[in-house]
N, C-alpha and C. Protein backbone atom coordinates (compact mmCIF):
# COMPACT_ATOMS: atom_id res chain seq x y z
N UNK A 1 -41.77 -83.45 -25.42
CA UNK A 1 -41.01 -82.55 -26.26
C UNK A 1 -39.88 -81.93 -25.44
N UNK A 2 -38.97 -82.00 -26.12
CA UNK A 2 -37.66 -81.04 -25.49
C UNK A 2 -36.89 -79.89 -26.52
N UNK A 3 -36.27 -79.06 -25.83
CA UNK A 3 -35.73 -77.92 -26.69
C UNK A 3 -34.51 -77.85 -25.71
N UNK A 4 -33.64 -76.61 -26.14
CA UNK A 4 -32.94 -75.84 -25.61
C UNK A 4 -33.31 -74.51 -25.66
N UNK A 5 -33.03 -73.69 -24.56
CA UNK A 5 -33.47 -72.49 -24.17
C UNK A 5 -31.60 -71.74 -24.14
N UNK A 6 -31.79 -70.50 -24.40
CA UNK A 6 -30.26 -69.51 -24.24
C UNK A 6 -31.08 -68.23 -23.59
N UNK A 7 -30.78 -68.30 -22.15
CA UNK A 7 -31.39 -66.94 -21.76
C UNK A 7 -30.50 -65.97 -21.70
N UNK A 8 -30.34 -64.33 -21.64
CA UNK A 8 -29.51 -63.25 -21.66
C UNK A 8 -29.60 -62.52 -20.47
N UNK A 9 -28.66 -62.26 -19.78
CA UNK A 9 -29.27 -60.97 -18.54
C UNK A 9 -28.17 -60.26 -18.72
N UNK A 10 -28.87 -59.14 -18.05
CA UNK A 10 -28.24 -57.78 -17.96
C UNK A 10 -27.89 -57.70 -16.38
N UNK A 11 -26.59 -56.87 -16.52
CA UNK A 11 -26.34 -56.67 -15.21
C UNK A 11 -26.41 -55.20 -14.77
N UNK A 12 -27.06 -54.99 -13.80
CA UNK A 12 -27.69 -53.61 -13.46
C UNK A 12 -26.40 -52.57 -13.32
N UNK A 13 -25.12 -53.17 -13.08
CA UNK A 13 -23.57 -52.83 -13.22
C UNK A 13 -22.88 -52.93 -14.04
N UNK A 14 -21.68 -52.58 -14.33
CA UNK A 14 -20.61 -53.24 -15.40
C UNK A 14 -19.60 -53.82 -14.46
N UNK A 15 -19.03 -54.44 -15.02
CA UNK A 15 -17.87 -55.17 -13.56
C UNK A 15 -16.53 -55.40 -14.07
N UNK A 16 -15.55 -55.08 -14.01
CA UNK A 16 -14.28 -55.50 -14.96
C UNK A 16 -14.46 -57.19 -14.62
N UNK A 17 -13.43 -57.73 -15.56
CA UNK A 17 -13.31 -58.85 -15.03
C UNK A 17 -12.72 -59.84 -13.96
N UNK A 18 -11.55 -59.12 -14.17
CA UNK A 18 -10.49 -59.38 -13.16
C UNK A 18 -10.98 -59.36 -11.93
N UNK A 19 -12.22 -58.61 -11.95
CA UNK A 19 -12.86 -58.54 -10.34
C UNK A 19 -14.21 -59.92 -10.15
N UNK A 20 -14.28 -60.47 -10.98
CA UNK A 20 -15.02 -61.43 -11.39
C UNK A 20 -13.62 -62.78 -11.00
N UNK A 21 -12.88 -62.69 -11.70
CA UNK A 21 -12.09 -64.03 -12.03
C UNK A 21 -10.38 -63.91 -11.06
N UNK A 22 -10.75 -63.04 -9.94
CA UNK A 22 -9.49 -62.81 -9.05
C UNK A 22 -10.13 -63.53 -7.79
N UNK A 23 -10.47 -64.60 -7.32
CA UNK A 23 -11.10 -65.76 -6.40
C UNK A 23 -11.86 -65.16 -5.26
N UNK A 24 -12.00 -63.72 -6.05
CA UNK A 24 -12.60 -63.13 -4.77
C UNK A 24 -14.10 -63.86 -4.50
N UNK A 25 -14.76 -64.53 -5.63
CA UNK A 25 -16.19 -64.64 -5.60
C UNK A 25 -15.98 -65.91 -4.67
N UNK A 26 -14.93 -66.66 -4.51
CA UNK A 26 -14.98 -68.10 -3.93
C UNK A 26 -15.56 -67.90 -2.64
N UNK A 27 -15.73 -67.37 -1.86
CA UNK A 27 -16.23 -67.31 -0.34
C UNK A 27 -17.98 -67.31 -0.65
N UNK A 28 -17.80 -67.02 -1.98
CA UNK A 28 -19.92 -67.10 -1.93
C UNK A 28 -19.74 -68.58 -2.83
N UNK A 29 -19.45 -69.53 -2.72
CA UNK A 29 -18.89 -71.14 -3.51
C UNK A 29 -19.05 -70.75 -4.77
N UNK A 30 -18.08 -69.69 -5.55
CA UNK A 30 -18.39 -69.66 -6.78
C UNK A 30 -16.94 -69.58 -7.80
N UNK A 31 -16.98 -70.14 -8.56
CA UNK A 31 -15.33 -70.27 -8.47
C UNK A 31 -15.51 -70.37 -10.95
N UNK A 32 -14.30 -70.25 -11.28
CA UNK A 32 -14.49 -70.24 -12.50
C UNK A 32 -14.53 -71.52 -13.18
N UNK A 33 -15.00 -72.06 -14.17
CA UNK A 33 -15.10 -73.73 -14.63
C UNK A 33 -14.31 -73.16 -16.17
N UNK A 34 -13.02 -74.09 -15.85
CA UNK A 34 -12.39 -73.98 -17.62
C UNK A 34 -13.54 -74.83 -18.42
N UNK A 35 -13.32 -74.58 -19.69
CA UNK A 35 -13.91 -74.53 -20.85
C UNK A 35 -13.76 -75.83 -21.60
N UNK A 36 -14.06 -76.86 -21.81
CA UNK A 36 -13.35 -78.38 -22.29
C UNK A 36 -13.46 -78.08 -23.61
N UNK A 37 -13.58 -77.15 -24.53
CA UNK A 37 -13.32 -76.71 -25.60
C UNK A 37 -13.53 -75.07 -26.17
N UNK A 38 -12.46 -74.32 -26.47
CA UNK A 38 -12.88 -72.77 -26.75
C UNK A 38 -13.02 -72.77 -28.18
N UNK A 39 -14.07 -72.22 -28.44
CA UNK A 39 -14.16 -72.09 -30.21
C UNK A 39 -13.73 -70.97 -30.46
N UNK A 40 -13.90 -69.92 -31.72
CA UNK A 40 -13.14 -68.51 -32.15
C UNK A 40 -14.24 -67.93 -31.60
N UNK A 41 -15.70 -68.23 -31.57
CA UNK A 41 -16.49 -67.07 -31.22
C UNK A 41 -16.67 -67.34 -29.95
N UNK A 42 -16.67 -68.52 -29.20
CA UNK A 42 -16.37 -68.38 -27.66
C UNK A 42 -15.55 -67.91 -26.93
N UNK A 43 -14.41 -67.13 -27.42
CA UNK A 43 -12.94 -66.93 -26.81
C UNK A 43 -13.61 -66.10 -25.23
N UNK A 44 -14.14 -65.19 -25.57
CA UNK A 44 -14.27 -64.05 -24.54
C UNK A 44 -15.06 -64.24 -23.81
N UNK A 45 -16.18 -65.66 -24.13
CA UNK A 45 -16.77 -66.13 -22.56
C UNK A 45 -16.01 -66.95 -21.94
N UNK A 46 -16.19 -66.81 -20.51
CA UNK A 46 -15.90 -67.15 -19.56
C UNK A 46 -17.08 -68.22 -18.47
N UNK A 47 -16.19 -69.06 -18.19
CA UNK A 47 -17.69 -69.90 -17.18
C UNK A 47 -17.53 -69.69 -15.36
N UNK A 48 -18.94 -69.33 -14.98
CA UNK A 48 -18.46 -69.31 -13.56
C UNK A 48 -19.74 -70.52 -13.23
N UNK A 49 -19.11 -70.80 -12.46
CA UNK A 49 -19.71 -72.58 -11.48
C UNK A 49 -19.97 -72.36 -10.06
N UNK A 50 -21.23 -73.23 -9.14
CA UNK A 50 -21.33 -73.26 -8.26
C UNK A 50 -20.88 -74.54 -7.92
N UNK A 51 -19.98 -75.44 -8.87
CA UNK A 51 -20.07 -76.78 -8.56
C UNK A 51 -21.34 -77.66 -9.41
N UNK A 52 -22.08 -76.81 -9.55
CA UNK A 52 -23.59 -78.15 -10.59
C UNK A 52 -24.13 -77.04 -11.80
N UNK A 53 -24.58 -75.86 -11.80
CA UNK A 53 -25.00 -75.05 -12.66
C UNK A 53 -23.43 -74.27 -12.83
N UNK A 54 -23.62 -73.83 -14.12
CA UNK A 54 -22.16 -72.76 -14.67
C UNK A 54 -23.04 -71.84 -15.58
N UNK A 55 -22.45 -70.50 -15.45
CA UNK A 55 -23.10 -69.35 -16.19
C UNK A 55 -22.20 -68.86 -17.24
N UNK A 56 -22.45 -68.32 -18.22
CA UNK A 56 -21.71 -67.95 -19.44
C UNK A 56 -21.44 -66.43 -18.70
N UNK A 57 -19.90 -65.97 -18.87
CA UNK A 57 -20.00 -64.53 -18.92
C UNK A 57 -19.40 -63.99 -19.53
N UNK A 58 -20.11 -63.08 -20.36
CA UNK A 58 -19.54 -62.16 -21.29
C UNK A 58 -18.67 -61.32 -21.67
N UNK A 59 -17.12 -61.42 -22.25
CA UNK A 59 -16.29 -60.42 -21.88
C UNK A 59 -16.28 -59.64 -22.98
N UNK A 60 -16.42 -58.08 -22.38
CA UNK A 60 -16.36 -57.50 -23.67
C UNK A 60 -14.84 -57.32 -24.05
N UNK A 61 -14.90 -56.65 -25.29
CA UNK A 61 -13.58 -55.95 -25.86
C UNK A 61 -12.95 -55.07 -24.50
N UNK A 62 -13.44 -54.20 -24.03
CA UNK A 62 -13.03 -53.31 -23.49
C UNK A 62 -12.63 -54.02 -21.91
N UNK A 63 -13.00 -55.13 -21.18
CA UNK A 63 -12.66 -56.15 -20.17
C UNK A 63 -13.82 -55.91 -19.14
N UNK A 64 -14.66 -55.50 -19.69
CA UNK A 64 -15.48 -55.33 -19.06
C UNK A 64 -16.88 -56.42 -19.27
N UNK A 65 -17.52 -56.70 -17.97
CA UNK A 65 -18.66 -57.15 -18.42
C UNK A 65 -20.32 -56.58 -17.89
N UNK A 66 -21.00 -57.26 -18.66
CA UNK A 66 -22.38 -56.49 -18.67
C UNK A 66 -23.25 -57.58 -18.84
N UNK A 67 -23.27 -58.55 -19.61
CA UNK A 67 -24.07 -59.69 -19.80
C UNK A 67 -23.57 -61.12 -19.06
N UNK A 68 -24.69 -61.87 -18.26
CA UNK A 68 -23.97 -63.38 -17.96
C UNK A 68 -25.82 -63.97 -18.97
N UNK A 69 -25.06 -65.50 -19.38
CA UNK A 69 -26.26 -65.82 -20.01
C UNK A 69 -26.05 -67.30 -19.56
N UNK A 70 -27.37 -68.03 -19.75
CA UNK A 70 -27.25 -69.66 -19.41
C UNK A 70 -28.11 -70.26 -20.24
N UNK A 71 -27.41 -71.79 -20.71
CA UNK A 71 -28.39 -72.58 -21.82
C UNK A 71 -28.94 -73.75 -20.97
N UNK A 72 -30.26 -73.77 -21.48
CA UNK A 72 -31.25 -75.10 -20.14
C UNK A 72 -31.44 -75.80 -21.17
N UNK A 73 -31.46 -77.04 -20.72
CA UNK A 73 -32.86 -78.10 -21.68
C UNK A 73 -33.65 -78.14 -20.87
N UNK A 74 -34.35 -78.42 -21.53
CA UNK A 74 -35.76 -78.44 -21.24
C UNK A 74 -36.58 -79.54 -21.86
N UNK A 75 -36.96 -80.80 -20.23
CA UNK A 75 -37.81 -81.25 -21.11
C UNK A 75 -39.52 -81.39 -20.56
N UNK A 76 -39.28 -80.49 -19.51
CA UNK A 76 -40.71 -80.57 -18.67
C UNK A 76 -41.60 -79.07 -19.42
N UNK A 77 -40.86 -78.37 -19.84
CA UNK A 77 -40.90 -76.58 -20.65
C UNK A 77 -41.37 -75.75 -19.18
N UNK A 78 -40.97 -75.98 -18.13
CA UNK A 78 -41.19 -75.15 -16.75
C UNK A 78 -40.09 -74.43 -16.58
N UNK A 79 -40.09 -73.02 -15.95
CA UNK A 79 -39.15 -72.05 -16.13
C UNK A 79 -37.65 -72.40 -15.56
N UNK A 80 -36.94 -72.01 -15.26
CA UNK A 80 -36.02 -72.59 -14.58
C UNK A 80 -34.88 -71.58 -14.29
N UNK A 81 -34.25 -71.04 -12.97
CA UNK A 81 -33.67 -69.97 -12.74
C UNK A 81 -32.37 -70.64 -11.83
N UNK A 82 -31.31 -70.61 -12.22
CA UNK A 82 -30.31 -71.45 -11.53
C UNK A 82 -29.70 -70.71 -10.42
N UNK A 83 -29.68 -71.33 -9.22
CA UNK A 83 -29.09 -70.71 -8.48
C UNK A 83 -27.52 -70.27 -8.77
N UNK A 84 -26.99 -70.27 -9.37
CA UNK A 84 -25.54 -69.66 -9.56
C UNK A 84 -25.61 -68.04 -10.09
N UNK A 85 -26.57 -67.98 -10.58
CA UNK A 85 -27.08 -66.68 -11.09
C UNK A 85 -27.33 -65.77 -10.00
N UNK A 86 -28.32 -66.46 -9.02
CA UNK A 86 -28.44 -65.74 -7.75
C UNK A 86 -27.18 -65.19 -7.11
N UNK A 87 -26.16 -66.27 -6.82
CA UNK A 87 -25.21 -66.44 -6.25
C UNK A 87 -24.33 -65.27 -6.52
N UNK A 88 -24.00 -65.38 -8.04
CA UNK A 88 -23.07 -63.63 -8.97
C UNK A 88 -24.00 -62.29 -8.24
N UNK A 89 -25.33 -62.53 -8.14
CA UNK A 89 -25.72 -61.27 -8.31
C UNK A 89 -25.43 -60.79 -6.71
N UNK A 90 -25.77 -61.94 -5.80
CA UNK A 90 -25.43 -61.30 -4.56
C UNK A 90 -24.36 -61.17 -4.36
N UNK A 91 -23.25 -61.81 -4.50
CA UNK A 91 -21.93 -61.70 -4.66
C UNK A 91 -21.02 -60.06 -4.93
N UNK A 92 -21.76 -59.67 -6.25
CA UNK A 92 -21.58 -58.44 -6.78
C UNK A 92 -22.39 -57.25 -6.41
N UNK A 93 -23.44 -57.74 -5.49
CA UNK A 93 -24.15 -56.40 -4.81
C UNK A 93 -24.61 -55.57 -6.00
N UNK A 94 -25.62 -56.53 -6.98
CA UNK A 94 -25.91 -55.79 -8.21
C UNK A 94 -27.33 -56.69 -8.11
N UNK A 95 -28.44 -56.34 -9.74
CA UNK A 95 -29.06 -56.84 -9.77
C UNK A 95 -29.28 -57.46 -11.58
N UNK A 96 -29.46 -58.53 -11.63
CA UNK A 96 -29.72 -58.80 -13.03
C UNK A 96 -31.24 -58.69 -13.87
N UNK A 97 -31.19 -58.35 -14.82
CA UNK A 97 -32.64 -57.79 -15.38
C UNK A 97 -32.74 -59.16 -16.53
N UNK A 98 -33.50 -60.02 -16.87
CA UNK A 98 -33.57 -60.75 -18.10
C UNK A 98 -34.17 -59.97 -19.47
N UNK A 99 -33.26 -60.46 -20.90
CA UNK A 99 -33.53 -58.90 -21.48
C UNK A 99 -33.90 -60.08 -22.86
N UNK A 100 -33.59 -61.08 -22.57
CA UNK A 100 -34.08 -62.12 -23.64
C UNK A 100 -33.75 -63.45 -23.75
N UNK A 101 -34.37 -64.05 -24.52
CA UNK A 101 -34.11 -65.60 -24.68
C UNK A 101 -34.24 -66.04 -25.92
N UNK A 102 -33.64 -67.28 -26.44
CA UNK A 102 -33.84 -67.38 -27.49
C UNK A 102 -33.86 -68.68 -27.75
N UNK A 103 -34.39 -69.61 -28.77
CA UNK A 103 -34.74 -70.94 -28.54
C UNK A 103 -33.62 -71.50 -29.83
N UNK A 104 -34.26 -72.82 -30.09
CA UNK A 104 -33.18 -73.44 -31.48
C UNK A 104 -33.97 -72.66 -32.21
N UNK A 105 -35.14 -72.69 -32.52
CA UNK A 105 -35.68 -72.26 -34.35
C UNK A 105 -35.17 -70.68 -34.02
N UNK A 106 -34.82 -70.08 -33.05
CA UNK A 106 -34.21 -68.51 -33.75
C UNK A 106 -32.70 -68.40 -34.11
N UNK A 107 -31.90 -69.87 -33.72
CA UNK A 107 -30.67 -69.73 -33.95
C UNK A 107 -30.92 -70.60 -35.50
N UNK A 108 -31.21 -71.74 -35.74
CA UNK A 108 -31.33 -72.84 -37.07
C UNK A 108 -31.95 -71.42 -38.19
N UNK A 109 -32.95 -70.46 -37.67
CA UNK A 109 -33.23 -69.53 -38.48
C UNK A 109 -32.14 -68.60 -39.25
N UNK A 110 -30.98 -68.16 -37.99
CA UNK A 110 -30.26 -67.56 -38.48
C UNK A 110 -29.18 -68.10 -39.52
N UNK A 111 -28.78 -69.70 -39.01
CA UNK A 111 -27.75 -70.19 -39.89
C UNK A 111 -27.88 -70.56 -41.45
N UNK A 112 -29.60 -70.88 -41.71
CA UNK A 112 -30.15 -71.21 -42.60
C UNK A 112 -30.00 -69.93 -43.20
N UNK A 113 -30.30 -68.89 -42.88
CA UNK A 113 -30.56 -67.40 -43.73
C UNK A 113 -28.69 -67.60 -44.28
N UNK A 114 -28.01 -67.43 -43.33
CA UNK A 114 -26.72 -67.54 -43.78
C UNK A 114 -26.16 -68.19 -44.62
N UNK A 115 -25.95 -69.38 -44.37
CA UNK A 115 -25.54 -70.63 -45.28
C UNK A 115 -26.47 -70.41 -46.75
N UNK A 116 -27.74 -69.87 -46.73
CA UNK A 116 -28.47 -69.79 -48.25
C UNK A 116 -27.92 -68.45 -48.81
N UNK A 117 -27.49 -67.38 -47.71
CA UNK A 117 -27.58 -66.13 -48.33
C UNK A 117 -28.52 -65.07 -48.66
N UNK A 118 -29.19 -65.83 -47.21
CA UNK A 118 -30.42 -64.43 -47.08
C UNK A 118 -30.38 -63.49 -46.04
N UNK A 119 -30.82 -62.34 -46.65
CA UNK A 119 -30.56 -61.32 -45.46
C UNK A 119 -31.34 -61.31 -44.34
N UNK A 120 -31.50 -61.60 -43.45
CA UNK A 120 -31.89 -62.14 -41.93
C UNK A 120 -32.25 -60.84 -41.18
N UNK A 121 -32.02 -59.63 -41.54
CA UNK A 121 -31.72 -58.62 -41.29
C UNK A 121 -31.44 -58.33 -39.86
N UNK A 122 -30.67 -59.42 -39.73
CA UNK A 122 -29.44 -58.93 -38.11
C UNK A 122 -28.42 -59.69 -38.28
N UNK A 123 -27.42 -58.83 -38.73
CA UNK A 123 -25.86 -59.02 -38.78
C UNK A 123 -25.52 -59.23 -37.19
N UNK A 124 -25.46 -60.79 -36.87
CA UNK A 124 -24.50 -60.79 -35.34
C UNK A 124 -23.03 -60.47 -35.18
N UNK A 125 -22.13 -59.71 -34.54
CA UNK A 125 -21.12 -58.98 -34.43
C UNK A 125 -20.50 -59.71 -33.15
N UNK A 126 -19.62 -60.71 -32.68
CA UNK A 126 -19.46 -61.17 -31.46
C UNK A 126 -18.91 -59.69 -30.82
N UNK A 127 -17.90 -58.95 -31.08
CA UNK A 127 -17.45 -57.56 -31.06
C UNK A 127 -18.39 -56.14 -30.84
N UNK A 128 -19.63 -56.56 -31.35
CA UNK A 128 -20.95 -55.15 -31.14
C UNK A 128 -21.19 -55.54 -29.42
N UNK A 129 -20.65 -54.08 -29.25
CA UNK A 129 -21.16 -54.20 -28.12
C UNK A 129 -23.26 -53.64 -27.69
N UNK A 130 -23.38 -53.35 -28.65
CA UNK A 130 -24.57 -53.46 -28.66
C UNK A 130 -25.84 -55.04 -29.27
N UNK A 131 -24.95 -55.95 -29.04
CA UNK A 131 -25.50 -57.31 -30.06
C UNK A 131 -26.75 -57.74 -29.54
N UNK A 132 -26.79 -57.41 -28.11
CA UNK A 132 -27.65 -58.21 -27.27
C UNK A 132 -29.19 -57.29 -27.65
N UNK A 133 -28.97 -55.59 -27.95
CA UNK A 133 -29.84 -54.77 -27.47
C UNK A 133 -30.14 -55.31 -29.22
N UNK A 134 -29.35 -55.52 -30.59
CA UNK A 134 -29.80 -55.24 -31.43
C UNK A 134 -30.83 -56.79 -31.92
N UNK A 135 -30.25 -57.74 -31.32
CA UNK A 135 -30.91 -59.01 -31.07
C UNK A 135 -32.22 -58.77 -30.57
N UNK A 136 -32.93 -58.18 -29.24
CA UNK A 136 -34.33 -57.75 -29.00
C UNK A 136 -35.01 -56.71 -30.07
N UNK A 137 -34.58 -55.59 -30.61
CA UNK A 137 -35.14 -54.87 -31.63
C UNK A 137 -35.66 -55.96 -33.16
N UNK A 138 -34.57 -56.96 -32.90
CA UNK A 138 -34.68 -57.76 -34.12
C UNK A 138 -35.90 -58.64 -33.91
N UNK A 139 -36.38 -59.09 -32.78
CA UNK A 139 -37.04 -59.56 -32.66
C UNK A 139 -38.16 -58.90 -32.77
N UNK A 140 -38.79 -57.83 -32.20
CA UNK A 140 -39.44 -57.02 -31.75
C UNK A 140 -39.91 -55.95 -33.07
N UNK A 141 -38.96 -56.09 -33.81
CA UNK A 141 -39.32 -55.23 -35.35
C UNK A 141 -40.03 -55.92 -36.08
N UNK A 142 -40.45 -57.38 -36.36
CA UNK A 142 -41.00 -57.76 -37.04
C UNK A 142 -39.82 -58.89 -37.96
N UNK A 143 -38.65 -58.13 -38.23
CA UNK A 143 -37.33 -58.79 -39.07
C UNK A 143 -37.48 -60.03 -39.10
N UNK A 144 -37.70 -60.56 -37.65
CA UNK A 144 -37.83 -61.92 -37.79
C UNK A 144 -38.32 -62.75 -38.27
N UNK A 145 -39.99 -62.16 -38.36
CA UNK A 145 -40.73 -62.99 -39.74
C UNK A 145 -40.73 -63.05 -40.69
N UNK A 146 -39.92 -61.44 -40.93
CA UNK A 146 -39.54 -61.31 -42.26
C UNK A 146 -38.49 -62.69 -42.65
N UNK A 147 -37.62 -62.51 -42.11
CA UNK A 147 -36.25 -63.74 -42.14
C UNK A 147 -37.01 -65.33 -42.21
N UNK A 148 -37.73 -65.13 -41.46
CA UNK A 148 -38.47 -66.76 -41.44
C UNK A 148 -39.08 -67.05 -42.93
N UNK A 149 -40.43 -65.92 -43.32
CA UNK A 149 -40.78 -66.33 -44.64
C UNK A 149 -40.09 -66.26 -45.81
N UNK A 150 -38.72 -65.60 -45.78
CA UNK A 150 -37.80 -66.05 -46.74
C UNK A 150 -37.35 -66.80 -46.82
N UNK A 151 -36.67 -67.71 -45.72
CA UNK A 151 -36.09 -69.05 -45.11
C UNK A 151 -37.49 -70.23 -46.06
N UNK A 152 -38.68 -69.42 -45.32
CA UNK A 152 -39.50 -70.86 -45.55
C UNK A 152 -39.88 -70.27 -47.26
N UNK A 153 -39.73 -69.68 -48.04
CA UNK A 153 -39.86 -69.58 -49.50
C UNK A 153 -38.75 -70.42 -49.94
N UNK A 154 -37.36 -69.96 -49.81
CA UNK A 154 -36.42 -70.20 -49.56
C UNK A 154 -36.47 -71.86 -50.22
N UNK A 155 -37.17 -72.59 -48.94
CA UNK A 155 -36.81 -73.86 -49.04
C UNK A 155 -37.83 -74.56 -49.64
N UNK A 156 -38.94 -74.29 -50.06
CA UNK A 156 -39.96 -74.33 -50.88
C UNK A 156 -39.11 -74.69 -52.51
């Protein structure tokens, strides 16, 4: 069996960006990877690379960031922590906290609620700067099953 995994971390800092994407990080081999395609809701991530792993980072509205996140496959389902992650955090003399993850059936959950027109009860906001914190409550409230057994009535 294989999946995809989207993990979230928090950064124990906020960091502008410019201090991220001004080559200062290159002396720890970490350098930025353009994008071989930007979509509308990707605009404001950014990729940083060690050369083999690349991390998503989050820019907010304000140019600031707070979240880097990374997508794995998975086909062994053993954890997996990329060194490039390490690399930012020592780099930045910070520490990253993991604050969530999320698999395909919580994203196929959300698009399905959408595309049918069910209330999912979590409006994603690429712009909330609270998306990430309201994404764990969503989970964590129950919403989610709620959203699922409507989905699965839904398609019944």
């Amino acid at each position: 069996m294989s999946y995809n995994i989207y993990f979230v971390y928090k950064m124990k800092d906020k960091f502008l960006a410019a201090d991220i994407f001004d080559g200062r990080l290159e002396r720890f081999g970490l350098k930025e990877r353009q994008q071989e395609c930007v979509k509308e809701w990707s605009a404001r991530r950014r990729l940083v690379s060690d050369g083999e792993d690349e991390l998503a980072v989050e820019v907010e509205l304000d140019g600031s960031i707070e979240y880097v996140a990374y997508g794995w496959w998975s086909r062994s389902g053993q954890g997996y922590h990329p060194d490039v992650l390490e690399k930012l955090v020592k780099a930045l003399n910070t520490e990253a906290e993991a604050v969530y993850c999320s698999g395909e059936d919580d994203l196929q959950l959300l698009f399905y609620c959408d595309e049918h027109g069910i209330d999912s009860g979590l409006a994603y906001d690429q712009d909330d700067p609270l998306r990430h914190e309201k994404w764990i409550e969503w989970k964590r409230s129950g919403r989610y099953a709620e959203a699922e057994a409507a989905a699965t009535a839904h398609a019944k």
